[in-house]
C-alpha atoms as a PDB file:
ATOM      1  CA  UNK A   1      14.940 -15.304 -30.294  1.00  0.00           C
ATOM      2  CA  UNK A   2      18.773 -14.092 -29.407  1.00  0.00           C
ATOM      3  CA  UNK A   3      17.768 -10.662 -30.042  1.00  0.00           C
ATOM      4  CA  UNK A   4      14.909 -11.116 -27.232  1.00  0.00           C
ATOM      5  CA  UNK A   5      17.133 -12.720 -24.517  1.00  0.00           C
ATOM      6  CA  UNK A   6      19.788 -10.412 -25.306  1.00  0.00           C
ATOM      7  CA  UNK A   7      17.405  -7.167 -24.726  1.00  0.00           C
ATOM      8  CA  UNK A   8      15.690  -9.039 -21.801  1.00  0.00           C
ATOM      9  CA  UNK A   9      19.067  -9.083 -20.228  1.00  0.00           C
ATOM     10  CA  UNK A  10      19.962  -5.638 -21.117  1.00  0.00           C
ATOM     11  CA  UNK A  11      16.873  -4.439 -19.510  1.00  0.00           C
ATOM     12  CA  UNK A  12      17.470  -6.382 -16.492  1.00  0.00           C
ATOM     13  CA  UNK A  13      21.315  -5.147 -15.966  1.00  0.00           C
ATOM     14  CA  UNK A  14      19.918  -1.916 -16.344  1.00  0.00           C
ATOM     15  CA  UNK A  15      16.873  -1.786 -13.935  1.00  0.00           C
ATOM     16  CA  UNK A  16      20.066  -2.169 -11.050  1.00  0.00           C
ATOM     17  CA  UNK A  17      21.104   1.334 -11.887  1.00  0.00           C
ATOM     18  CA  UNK A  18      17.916   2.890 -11.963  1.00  0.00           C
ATOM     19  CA  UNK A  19      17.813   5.443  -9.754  1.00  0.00           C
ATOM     20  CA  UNK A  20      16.124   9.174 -10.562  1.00  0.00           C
ATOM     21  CA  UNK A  21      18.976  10.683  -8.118  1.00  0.00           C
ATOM     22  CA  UNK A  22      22.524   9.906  -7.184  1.00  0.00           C
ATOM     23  CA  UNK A  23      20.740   7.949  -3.724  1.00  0.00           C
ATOM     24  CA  UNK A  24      23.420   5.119  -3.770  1.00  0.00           C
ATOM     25  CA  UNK A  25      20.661   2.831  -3.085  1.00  0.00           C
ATOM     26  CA  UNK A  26      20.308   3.465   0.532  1.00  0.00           C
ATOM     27  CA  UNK A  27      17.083   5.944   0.967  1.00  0.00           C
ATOM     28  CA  UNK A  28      16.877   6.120   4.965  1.00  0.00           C
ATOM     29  CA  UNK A  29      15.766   9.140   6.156  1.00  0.00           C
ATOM     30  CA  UNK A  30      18.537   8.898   9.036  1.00  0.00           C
ATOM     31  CA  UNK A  31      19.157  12.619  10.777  1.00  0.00           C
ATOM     32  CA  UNK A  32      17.478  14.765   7.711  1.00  0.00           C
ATOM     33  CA  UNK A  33      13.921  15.956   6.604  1.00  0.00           C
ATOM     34  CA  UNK A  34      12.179  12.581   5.239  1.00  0.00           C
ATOM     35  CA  UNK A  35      11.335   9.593   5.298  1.00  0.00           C
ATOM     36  CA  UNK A  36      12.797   6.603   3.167  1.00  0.00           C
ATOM     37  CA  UNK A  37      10.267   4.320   2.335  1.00  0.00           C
ATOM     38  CA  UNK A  38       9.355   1.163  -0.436  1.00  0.00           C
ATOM     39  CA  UNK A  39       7.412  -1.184  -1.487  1.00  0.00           C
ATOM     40  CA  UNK A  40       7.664  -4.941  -2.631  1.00  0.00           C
ATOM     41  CA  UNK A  41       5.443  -7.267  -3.892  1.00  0.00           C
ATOM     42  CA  UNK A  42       6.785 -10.470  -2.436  1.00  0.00           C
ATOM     43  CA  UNK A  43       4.957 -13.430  -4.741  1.00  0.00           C
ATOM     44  CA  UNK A  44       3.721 -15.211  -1.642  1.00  0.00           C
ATOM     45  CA  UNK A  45       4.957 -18.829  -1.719  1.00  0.00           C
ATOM     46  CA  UNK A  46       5.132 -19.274  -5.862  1.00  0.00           C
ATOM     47  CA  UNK A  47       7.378 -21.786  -7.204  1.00  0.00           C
ATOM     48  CA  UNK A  48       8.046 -23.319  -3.809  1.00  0.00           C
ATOM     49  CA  UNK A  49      11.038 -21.540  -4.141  1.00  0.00           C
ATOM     50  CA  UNK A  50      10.629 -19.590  -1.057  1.00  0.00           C
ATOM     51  CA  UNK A  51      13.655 -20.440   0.863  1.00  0.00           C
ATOM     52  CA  UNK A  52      16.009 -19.218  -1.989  1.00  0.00           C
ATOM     53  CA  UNK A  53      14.091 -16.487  -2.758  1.00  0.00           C
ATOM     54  CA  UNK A  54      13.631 -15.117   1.027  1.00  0.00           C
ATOM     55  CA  UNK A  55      17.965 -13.849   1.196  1.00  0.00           C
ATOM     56  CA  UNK A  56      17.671 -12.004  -2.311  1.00  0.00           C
ATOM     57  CA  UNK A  57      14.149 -10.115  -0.769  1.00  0.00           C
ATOM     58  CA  UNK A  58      15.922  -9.532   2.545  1.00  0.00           C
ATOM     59  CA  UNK A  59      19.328  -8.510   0.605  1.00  0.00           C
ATOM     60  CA  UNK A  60      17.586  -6.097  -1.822  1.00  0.00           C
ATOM     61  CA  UNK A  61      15.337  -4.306   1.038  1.00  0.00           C
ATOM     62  CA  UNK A  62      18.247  -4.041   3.020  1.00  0.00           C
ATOM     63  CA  UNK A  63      20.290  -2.237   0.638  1.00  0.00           C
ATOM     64  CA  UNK A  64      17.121   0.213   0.317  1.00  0.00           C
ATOM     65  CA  UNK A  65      17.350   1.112   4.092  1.00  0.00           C
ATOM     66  CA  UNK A  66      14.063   2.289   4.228  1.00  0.00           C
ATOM     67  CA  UNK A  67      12.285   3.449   7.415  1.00  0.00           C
ATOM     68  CA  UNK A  68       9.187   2.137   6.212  1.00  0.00           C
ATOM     69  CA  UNK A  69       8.500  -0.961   4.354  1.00  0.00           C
ATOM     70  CA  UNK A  70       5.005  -2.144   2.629  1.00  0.00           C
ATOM     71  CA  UNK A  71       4.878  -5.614   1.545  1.00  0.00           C
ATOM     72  CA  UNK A  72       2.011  -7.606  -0.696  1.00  0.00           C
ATOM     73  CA  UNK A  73       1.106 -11.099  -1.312  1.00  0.00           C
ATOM     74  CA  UNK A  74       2.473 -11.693   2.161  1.00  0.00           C
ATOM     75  CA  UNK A  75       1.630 -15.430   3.538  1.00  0.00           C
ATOM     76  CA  UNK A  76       1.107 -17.316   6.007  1.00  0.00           C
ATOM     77  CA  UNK A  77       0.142 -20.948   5.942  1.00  0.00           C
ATOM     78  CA  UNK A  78       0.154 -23.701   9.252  1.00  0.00           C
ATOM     79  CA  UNK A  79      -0.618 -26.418   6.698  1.00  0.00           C
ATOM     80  CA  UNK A  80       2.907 -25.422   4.573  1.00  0.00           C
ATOM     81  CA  UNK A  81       4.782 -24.729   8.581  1.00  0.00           C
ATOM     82  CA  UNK A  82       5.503 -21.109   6.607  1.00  0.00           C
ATOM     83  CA  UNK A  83       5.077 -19.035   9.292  1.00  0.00           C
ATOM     84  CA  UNK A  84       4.231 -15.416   8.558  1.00  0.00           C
ATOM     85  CA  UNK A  85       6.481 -14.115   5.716  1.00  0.00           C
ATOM     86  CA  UNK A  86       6.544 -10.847   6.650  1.00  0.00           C
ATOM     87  CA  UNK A  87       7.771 -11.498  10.096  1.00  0.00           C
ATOM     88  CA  UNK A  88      10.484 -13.541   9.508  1.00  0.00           C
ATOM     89  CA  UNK A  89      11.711 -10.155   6.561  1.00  0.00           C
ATOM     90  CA  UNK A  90      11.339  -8.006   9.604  1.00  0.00           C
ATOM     91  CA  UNK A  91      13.441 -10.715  11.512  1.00  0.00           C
ATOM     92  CA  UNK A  92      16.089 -11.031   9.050  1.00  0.00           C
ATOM     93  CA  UNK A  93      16.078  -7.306   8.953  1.00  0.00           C
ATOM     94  CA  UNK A  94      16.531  -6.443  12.137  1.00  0.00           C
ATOM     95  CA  UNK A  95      12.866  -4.324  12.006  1.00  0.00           C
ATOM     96  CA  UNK A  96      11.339  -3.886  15.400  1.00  0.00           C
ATOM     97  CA  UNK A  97       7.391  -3.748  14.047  1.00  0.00           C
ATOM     98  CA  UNK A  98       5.648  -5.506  11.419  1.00  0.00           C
ATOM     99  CA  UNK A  99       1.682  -5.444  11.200  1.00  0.00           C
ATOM    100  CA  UNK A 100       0.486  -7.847   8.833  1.00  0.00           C
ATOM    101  CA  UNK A 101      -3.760  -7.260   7.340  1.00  0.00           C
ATOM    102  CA  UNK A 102      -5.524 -10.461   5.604  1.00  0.00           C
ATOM    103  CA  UNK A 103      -9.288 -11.009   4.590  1.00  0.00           C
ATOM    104  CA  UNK A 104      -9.118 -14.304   6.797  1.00  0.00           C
ATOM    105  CA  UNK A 105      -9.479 -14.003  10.627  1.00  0.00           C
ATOM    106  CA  UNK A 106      -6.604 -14.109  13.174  1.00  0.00           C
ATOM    107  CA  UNK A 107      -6.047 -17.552  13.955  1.00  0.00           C
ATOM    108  CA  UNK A 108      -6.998 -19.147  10.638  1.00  0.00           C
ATOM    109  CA  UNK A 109      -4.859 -21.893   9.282  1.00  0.00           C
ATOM    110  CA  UNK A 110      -4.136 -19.866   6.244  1.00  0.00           C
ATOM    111  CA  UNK A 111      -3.960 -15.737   5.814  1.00  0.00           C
ATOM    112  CA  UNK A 112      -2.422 -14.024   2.881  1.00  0.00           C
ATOM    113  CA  UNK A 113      -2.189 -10.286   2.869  1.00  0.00           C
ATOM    114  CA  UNK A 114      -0.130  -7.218   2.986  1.00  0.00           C
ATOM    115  CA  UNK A 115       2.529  -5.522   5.748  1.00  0.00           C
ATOM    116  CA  UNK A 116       4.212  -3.082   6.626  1.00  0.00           C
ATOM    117  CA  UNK A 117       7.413  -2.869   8.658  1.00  0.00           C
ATOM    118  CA  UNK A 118       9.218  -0.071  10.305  1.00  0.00           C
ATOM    119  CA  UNK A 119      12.254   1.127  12.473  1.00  0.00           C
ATOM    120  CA  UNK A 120      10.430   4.001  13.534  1.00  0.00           C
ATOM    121  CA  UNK A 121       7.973   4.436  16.850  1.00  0.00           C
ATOM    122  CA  UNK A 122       3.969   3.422  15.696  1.00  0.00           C
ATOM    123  CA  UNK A 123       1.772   5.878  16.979  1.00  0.00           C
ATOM    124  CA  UNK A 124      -1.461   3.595  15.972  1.00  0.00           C
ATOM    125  CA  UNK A 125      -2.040   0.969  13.290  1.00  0.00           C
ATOM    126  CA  UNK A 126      -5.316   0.470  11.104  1.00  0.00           C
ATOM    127  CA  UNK A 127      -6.923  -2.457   8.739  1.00  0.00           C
ATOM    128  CA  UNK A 128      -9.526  -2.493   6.335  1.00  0.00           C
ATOM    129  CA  UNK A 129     -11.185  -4.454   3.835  1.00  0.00           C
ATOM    130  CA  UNK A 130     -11.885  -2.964   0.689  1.00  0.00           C
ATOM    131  CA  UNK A 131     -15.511  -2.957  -1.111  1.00  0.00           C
ATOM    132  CA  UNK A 132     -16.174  -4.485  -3.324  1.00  0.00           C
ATOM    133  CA  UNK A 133     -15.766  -7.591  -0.507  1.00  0.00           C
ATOM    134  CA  UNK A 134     -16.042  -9.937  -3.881  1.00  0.00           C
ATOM    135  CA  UNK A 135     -12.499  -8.873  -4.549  1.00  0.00           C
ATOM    136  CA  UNK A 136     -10.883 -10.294  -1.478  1.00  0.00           C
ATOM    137  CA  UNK A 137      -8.106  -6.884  -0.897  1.00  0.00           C
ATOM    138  CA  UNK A 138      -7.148  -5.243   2.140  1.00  0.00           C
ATOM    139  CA  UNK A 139      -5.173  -1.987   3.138  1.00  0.00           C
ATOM    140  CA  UNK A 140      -3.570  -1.475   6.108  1.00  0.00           C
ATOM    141  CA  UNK A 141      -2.525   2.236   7.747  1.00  0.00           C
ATOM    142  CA  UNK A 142       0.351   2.530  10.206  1.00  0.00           C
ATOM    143  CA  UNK A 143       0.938   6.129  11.697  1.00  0.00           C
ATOM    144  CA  UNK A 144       4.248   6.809  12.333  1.00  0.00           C
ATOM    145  CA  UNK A 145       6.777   8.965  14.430  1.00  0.00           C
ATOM    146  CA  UNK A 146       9.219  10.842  12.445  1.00  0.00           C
ATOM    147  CA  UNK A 147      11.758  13.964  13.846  1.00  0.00           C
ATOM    148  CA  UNK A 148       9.236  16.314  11.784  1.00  0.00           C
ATOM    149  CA  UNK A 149       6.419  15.045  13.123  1.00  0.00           C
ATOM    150  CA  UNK A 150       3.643  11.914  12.164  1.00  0.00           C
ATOM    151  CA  UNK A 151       3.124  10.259   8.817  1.00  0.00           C
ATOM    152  CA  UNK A 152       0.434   8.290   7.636  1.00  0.00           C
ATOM    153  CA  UNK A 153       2.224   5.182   5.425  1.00  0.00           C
ATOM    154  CA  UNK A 154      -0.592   3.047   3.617  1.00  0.00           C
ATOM    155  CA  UNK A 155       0.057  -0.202   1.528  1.00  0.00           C
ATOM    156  CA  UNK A 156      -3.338  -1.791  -0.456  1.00  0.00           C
ATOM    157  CA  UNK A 157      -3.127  -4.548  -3.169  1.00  0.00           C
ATOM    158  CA  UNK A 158      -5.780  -3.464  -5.928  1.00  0.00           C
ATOM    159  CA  UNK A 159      -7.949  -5.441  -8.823  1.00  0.00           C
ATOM    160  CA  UNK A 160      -5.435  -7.257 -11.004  1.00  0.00           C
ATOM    161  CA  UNK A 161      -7.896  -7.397 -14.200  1.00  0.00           C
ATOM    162  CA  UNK A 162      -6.538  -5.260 -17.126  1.00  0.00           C
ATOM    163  CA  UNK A 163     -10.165  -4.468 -17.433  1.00  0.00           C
ATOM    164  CA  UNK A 164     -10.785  -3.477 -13.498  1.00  0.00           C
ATOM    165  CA  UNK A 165     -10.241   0.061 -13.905  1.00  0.00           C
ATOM    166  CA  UNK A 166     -13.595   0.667 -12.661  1.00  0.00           C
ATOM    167  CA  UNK A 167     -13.408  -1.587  -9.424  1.00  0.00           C
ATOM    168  CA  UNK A 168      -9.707  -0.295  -8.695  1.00  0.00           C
ATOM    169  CA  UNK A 169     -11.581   3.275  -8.437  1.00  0.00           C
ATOM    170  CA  UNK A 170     -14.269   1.600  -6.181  1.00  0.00           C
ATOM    171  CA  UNK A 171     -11.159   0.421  -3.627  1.00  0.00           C
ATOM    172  CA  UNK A 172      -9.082   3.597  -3.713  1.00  0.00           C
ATOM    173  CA  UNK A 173     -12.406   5.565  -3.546  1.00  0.00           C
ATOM    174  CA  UNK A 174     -13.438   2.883  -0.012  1.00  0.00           C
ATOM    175  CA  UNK A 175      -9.545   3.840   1.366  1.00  0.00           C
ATOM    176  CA  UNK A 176     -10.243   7.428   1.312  1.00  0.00           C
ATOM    177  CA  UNK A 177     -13.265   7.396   2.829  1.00  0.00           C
ATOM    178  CA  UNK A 178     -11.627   4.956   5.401  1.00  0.00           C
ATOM    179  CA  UNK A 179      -8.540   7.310   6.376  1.00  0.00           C
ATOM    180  CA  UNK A 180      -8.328   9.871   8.606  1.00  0.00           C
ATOM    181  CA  UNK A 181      -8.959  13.441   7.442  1.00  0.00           C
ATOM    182  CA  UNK A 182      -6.776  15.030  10.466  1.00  0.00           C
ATOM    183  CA  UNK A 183      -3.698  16.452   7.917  1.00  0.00           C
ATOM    184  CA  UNK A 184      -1.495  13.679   8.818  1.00  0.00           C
ATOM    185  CA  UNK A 185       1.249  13.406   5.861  1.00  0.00           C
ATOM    186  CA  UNK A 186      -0.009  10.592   3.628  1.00  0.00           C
ATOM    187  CA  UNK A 187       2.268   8.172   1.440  1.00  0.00           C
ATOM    188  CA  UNK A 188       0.128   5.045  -0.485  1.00  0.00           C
ATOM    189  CA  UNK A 189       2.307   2.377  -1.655  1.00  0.00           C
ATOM    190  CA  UNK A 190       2.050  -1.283  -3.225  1.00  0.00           C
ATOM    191  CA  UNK A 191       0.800  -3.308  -6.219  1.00  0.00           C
ATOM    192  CA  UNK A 192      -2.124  -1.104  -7.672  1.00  0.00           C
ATOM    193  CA  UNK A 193      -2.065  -3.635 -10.577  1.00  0.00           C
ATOM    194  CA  UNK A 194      -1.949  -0.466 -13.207  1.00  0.00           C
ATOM    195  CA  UNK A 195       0.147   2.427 -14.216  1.00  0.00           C
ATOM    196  CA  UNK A 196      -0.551   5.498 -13.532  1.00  0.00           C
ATOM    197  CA  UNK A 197      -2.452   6.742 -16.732  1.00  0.00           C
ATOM    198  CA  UNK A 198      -4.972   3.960 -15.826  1.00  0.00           C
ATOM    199  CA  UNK A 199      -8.499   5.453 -15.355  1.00  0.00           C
ATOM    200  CA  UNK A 200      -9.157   3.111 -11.959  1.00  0.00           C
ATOM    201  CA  UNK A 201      -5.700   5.421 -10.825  1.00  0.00           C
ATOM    202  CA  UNK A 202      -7.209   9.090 -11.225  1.00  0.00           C
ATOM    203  CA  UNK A 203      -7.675   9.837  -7.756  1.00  0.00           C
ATOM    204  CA  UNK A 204      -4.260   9.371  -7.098  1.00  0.00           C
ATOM    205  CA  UNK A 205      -2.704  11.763  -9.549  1.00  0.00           C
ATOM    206  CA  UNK A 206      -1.097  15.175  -9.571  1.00  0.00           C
ATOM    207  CA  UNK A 207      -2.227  17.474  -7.579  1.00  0.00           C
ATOM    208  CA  UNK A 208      -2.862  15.574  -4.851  1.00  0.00           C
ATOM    209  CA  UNK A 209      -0.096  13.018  -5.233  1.00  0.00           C
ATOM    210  CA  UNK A 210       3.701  12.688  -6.672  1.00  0.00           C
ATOM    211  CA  UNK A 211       4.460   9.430  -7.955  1.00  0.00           C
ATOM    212  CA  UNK A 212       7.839   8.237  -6.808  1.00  0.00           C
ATOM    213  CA  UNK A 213       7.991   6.481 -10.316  1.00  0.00           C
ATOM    214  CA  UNK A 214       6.828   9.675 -13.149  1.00  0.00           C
ATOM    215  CA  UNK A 215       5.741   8.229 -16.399  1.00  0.00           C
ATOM    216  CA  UNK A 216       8.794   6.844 -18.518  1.00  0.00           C
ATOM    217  CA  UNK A 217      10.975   6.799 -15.169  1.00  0.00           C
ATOM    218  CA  UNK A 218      11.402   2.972 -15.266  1.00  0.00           C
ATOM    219  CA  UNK A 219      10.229   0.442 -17.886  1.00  0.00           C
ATOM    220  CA  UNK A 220       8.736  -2.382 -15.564  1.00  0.00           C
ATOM    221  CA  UNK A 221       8.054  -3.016 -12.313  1.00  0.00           C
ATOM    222  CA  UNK A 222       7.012  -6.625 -13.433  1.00  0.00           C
ATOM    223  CA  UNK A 223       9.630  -9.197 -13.745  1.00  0.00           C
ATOM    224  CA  UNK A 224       9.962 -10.126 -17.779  1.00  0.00           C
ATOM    225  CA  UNK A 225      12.062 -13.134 -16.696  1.00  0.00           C
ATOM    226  CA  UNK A 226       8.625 -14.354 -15.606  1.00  0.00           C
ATOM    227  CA  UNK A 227       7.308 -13.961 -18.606  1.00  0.00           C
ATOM    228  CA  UNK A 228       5.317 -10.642 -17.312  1.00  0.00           C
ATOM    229  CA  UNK A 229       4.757  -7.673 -20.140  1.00  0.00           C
ATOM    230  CA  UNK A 230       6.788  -4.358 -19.467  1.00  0.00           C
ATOM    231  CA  UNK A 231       4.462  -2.737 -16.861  1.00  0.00           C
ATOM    232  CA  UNK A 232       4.853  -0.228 -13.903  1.00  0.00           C
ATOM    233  CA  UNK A 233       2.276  -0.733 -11.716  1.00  0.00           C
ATOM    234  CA  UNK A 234       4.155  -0.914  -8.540  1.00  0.00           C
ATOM    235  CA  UNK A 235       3.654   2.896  -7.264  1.00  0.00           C
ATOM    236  CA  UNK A 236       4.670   5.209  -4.182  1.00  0.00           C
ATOM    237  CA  UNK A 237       2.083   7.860  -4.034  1.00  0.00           C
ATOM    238  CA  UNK A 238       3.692  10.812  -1.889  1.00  0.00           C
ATOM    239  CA  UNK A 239       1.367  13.666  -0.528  1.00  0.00           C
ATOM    240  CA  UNK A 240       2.136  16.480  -2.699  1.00  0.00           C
ATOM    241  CA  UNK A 241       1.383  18.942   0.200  1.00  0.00           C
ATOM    242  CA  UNK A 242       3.746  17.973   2.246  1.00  0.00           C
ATOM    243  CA  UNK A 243       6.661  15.715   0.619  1.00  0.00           C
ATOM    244  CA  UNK A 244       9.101  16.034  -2.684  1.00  0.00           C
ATOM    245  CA  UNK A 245      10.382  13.178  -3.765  1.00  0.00           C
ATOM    246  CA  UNK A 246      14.279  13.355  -3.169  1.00  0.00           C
ATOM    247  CA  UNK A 247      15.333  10.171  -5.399  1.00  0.00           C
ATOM    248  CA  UNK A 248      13.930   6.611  -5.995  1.00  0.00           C
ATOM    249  CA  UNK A 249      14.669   3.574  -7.631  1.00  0.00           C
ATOM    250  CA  UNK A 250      13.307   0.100  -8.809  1.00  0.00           C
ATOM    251  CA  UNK A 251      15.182  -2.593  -6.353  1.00  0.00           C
ATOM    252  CA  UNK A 252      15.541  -6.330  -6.343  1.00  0.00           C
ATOM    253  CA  UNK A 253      15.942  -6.489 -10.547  1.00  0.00           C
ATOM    254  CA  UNK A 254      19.046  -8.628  -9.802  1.00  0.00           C
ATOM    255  CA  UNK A 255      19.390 -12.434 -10.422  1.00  0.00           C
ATOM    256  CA  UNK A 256      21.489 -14.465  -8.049  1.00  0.00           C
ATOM    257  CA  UNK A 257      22.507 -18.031  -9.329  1.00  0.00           C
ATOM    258  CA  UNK A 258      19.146 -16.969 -11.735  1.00  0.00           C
ATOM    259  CA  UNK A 259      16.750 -16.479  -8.872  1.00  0.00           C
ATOM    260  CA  UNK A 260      14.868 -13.605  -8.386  1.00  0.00           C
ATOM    261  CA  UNK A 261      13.506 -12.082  -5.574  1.00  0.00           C
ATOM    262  CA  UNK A 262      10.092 -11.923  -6.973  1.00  0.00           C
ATOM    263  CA  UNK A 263       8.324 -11.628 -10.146  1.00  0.00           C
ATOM    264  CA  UNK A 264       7.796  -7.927  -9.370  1.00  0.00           C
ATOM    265  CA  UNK A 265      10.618  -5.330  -8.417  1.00  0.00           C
ATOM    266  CA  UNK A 266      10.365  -3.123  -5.729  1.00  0.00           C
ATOM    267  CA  UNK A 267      10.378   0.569  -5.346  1.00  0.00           C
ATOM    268  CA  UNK A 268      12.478   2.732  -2.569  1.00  0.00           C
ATOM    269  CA  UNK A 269      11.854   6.320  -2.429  1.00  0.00           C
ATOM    270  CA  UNK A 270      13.120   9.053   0.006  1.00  0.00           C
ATOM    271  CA  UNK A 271      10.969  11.845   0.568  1.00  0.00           C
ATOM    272  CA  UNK A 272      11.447  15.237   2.012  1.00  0.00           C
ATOM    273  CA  UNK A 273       9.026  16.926   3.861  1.00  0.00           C
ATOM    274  CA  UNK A 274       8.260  20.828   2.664  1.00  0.00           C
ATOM    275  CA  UNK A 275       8.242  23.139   5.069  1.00  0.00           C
ATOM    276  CA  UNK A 276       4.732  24.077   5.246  1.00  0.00           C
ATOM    277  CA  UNK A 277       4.539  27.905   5.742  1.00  0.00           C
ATOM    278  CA  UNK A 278       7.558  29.306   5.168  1.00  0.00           C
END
C-alpha cells in the first residue's frame, strides 16, 4: 500500500514537468505563427467543492496562456445559484468571449455543457448536438481571427463507455459532416473519453490530424488521486495540413492544500501554422 501512494505521488510531481518542449508553461501564440490553445475537463459541480476548486482551474489555465480555451462538463444550475461556470473562468481570466453549448434550451433552470473561451476576435460561433441524441453530447465551433489568418477551434465531449467505440465514431463521424468544408484550419479538442488507439478515434488519426499528446507522451490525463485508471483521453487534434505542434503539456496535475483542480488534467498546446506553398 506505501509502494502505491508513494508511485501515485511520484506520478503526480511529475505530470507538473511534463512538457514535450522547453514551453515554460505559457503556450500563447503572442506576436509569432500559432496559436496556443487547451483543453480542460472541469468536473462540473462534483464534490461540492466548487469554490476551492474554481482558483486552482483559473491558476492552472492561466499559467497556460492560451488564446483559445475549450472547457467540458461546464454547469450551470439556478436551483444551486451557480451561475455559468464557464463565465465566471473567463471572468477570473480576464477572457473577453466565452460561448457556452448544452442539450437543454437557453433559459432552462439547469444546462450542463461545453465552452470555449478566447482573447482573440470571433468571426462566427456554431452548436450542435451530436447523433446519436440518446447520448445527450454537444460540440460547439468558434471561428477565430488570428495574424495568419482564421481558425476553426472545436471542443465535443464523446461516449464515456469503455465499450462505446462504435457510438464515439457515430459523433465524430455527425461533427464532420456538421463543419464547414471551406479549408478553414481545424483544431478538435476535449474529453473524447478514449486514447487515441481506440477504434471510435480512427477518424481522427495521422494523416489528417497530429495529436498534441503522441502515444506514450504522458501517462494520464485522468486524475489517479480520484481513484481514475492511468488513461489519456483528453486530446488536441491539430490539422496536420496546416499546423505542427510546437510543444504541449498536461496542466493542472498540482494539489493545493490536497485539492485538485479536477479529476482530469488539462492539455495546452501551441501550434504553428506551416506555410502552405512555399
Amino acid at each position: 500500500m506505501l509502494k502505491a501512494k508513494l508511485g501515485r505521488r511520484t506520478l503526480l510531481a511529475g505530470m507538473a514537468v511534463l512538457p514535450l518542449a522547453a514551453c515554460a508553461h505559457r503556450i500563447g501564440a503572442g506576436a509569432g505563427r500559432g496559436i496556443g490553445v487547451a483543453t480542460f475537463n472541469i468536473w462540473h459541480d462534483a464534490g461540492g467543492n466548487w469554490p476551492a476548486r474554481l482558483p486552482l482551474l483559473v491558476a492552472a489555465l492561466r499559467a497556460a496562456d492560451a488564446d483559445v480555451i475549450a472547457l467540458q462538463e461546464v454547469l450551470e444550475d439556478s436551483g444551486k445559484d451557480l451561475p455559468n461556470q464557464a463565465e465566471t473562468i473567463a471572468r477570473d481570466l480576464g477572457y473577453p468571449a466565452v460561448h457556452f453549448v448544452a442539450v437543454e434550451p437557453e433559459g432552462a433552470p439547469r444546462r450542463y455543457g461545453n465552452a470555449i473561451l478566447t482573447r482573440l476576435p470571433v468571426i462566427e460561433v456554431a452548436r450542435r448536438k451530436l447523433e446519436p441524441l440518446s447520448d445527450y453530447r454537444t460540440a460547439i465551433r468558434v471561428r477565430v481571427r488570428t495574424a495568419n489568418g482564421p481558425v476553426d477551434v472545436v471542443t465535443a465531449h464523446l461516449a464515456w463507455q469503455p465499450e462505446a467505440g462504435a457510438v464515439r465514431a457515430q459523433q465524430i463521424a455527425d461533427l464532420f459532416a456538421w463543419l464547414p468544408q471551406d479549408g478553414t484550419p481545424l483544431v478538435i479538442m476535449g474529453d473524447f473519453n478514449a486514447p487515441l488507439d481506440d477504434p471510435g478515434l480512427a477518424a481522427m488519426a495521422p494523416p489528417r490530424f497530429t495529436s498534441a499528446l503522441p502515444a506514450g507522451a504522458a501517462p494520464t490525463t485522468l486524475n489517479p488521486a480520484r481513484g481514475h485508471p492511468l488513461r489519456v483521453i483528453d486530446h488536441i487534434f491539430a490539422d496536420s495540413a496546416h499546423f505542427t505542434v510546437a510543444a504541449a503539456q498536461v496542466i493542472g496535475s498540482e494539489a493545493t492544500d490536497g485539492e485538485y483542480p479536477s479529476d482530469h488534467f488539462g492539455v495546452a498546446a501551441r501550434l504553428t501554422r506551416k506555410a502552405i506553398g512555399r
